[in-house]
Protein backbone atom coordinates (compact mmCIF):
# COMPACT_ATOMS: atom_id res chain seq x y z
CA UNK A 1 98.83 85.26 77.96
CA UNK A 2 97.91 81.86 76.76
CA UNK A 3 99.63 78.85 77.07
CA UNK A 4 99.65 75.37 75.66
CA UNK A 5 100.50 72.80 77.58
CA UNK A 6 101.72 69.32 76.26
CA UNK A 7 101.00 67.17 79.28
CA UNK A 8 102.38 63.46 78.56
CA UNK A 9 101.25 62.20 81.78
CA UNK A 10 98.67 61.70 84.62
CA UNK A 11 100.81 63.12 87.33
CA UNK A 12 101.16 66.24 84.95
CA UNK A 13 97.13 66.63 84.55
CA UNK A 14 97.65 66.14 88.57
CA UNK A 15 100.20 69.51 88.93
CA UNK A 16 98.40 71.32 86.52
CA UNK A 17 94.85 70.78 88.16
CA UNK A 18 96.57 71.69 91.54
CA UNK A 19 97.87 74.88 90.13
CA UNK A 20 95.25 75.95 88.56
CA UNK A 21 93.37 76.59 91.78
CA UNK A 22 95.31 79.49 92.59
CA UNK A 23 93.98 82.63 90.94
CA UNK A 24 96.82 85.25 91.36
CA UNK A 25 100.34 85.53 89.21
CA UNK A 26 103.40 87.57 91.20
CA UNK A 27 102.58 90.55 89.30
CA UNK A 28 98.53 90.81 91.13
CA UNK A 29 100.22 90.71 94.59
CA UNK A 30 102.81 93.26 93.62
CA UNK A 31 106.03 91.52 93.09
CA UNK A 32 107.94 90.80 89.58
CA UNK A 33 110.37 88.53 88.29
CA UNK A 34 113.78 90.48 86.80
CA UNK A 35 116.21 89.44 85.13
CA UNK A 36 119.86 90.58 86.63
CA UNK A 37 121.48 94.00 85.24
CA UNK A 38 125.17 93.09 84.88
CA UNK A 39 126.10 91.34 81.88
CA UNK A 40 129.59 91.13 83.03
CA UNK A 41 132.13 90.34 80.43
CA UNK A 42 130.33 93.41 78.42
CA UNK A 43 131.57 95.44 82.06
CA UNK A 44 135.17 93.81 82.79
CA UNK A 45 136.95 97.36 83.46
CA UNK A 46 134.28 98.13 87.10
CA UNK A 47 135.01 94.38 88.04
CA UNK A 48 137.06 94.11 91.23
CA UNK A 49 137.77 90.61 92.83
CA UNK A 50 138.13 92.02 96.27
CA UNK A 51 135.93 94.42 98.29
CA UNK A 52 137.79 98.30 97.30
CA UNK A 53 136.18 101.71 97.99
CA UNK A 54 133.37 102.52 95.94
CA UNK A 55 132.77 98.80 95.13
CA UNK A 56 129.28 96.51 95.80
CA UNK A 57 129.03 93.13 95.98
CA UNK A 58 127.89 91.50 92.03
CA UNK A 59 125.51 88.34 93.05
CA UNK A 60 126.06 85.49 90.23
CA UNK A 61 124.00 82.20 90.86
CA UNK A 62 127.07 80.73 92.36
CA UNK A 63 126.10 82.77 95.33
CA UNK A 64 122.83 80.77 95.80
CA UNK A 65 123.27 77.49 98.05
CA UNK A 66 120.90 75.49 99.95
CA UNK A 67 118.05 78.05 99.59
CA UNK A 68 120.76 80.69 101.04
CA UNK A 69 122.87 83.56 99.32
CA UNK A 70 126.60 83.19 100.49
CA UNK A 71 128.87 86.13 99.95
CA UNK A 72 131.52 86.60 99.09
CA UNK A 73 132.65 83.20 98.07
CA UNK A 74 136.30 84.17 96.40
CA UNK A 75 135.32 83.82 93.21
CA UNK A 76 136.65 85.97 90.47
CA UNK A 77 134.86 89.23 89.64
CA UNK A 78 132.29 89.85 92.94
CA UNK A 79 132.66 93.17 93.22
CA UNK A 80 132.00 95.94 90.77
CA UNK A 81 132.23 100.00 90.90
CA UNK A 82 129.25 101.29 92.00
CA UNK A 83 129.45 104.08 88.77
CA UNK A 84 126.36 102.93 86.42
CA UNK A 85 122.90 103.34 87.36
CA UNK A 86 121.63 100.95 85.10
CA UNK A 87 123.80 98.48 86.65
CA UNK A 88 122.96 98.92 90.51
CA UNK A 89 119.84 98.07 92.26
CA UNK A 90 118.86 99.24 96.03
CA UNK A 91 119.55 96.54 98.86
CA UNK A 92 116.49 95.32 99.24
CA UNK A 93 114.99 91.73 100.06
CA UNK A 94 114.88 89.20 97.09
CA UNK A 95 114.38 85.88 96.03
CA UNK A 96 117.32 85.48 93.65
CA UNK A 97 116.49 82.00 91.16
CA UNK A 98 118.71 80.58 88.86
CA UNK A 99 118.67 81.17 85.38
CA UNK A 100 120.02 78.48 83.85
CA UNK A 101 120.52 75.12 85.15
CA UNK A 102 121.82 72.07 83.58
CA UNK A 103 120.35 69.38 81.94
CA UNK A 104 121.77 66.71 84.60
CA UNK A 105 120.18 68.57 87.64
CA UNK A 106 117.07 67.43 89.28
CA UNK A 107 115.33 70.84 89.70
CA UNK A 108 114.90 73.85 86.90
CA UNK A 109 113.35 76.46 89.58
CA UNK A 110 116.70 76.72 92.39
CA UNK A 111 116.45 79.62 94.26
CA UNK A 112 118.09 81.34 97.08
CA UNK A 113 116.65 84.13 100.05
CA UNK A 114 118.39 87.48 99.74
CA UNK A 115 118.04 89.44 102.71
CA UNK A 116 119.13 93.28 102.53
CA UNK A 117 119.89 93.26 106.73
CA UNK A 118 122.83 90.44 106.03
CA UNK A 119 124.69 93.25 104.15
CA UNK A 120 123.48 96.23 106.38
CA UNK A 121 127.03 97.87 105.01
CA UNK A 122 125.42 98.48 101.57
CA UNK A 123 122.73 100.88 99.96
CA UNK A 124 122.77 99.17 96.54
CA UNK A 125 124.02 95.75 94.97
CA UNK A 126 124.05 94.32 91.32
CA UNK A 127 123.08 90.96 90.12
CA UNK A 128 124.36 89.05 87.14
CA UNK A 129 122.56 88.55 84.16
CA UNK A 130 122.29 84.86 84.55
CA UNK A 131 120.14 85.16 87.54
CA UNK A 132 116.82 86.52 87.70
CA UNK A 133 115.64 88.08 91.08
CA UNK A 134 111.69 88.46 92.31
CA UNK A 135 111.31 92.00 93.52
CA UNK A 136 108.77 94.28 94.75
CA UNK A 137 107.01 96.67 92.46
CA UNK A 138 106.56 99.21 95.16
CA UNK A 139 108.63 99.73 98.24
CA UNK A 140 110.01 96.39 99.94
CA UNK A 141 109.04 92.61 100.32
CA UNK A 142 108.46 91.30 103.83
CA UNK A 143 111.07 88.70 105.41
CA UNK A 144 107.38 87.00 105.43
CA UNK A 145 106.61 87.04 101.46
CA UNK A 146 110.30 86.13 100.74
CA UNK A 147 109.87 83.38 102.63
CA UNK A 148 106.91 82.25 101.42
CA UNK A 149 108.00 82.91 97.60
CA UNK A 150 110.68 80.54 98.55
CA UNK A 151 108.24 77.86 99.66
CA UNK A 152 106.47 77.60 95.81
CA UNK A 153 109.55 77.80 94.41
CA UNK A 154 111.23 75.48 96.28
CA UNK A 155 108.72 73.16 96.17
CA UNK A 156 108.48 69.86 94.04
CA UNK A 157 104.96 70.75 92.60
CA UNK A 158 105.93 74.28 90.93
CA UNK A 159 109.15 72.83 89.71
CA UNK A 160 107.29 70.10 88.16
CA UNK A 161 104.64 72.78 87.20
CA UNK A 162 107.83 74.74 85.53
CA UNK A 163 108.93 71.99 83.78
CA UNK A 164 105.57 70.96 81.86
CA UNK A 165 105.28 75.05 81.02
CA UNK A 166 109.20 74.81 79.38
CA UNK A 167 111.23 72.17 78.18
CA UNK A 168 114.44 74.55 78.24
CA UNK A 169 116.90 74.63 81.15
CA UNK A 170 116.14 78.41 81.17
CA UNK A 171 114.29 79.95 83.34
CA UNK A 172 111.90 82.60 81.42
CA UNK A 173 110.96 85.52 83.34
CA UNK A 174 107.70 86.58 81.70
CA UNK A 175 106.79 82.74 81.89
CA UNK A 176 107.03 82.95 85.73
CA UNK A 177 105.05 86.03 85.99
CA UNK A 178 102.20 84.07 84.46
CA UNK A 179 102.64 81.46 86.81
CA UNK A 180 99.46 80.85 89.25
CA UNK A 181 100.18 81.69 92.71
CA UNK A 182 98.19 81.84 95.82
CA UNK A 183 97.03 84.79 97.82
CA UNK A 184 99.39 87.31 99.38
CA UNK A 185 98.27 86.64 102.71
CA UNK A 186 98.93 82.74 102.39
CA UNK A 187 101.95 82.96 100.98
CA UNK A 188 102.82 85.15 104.13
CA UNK A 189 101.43 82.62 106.51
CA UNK A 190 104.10 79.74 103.78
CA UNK A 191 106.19 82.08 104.84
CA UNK A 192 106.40 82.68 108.24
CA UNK A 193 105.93 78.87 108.94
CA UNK A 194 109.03 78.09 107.03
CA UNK A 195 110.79 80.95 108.89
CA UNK A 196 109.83 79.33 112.63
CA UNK A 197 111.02 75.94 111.41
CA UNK A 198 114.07 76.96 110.37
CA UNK A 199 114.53 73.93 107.46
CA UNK A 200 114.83 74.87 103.69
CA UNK A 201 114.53 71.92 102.34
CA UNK A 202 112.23 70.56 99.28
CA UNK A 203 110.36 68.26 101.32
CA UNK A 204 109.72 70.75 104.36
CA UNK A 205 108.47 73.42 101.57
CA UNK A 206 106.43 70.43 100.40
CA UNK A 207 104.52 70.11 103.40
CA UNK A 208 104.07 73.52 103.79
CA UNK A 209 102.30 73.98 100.60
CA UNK A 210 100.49 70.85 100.58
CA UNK A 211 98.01 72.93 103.07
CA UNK A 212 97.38 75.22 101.11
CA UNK A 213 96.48 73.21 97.64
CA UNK A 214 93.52 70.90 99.42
């Protein structure tokens, strides 16, 4: 894929340059970004508001807070009968991101760490269609990788990088994929460092990365 960038800036030429050092995209080190499988007013009859037998949790990107996934919340419709293939996915560990965000909010890229031992109760979940969800393409991401996914994301430079790529407040799936990324191995090393100090934020993911992009 080719892409043309409008760049209206110096501090764009800046984020591209520093991206463009990295010569991998998610799909090289084995992970892909999805797009949810429930479109859920197409499914309203399997949509349960509380937990009954037979029903798994339905992540929407309400669910995604401060870099965490909070469930349930008590919002309407988190739960739906486990009945359709298509719409159930193994409980596994993510990095769900937002699909849409609005034009008032300061960052396109929000995401949120989904980790399948926080809902050990479960063998498969769903995920609305308004969130998109970076998963493995063979058996299971590290705690590590997740992690460290979390740190690009999350970080000021990739959002920025994001937002010279697309003007929309969508996040594109197959635009992501394209995106250059570092090595597996130091996005492990993101990740585990962001796992031992325990702080989500933008600016800690910031200095994290930073390392990494001299």
């Amino acid at each position: 894929n080719y892409y043309v960038y409008l760049v209206t800036s110096k501090k764009e030429i800046a984020v591209l340059k520093q991206l463009h050092k990295f010569n991998y995209t998610l799909p090289d080190i084995g992970v892909k970004m999805k797009t949810g499988v429930t479109v859920d007013f197409r499914n309203r009859n399997i949509l349960r508001n509380e937990a009954e037998d037979g029903t798994i949790p339905l992540f929407y990107s309400h669910h995604i807070k401060q870099g965490t996934i909070q469930f349930p919340i008590h919002k309407e419709h988190e739960y739906i009968i486990a009945q359709q293939q298509g719409l159930m996915q193994d409980n596994k560990n993510y990095l769900f991101v937002k699909r849409f965000t609005t034009k008032e909010e300061t960052r396109r890229l929000q995401c949120g760490i989904y980790l399948a031992k926080n809902y050990p109760q479960y063998k498969k979940i769903s995920t609305q269609n308004k969130i998109n969800f970076i998963d493995s393409l063979l058996d299971e991401m590290s705690e590590c990788l997740v992690y460290g996914l979390y740190v690009l994301f999350n970080s000021t430079l990739y959002d920025e990088y994001y937002r010279i790529l697309n003007g929309s407040t969508q996040v594109n799936s197959t635009e992501v994929n394209a995106m250059p990324i570092p090595d597996i191995e130091s996005i492990q090393e993101m990740g585990k460092k962001l796992m031992k100090s325990k702080d989500l934020s933008e600016k800690n993911c910031n200095l994290i990365l930073e390392e990494y992009c001299e």
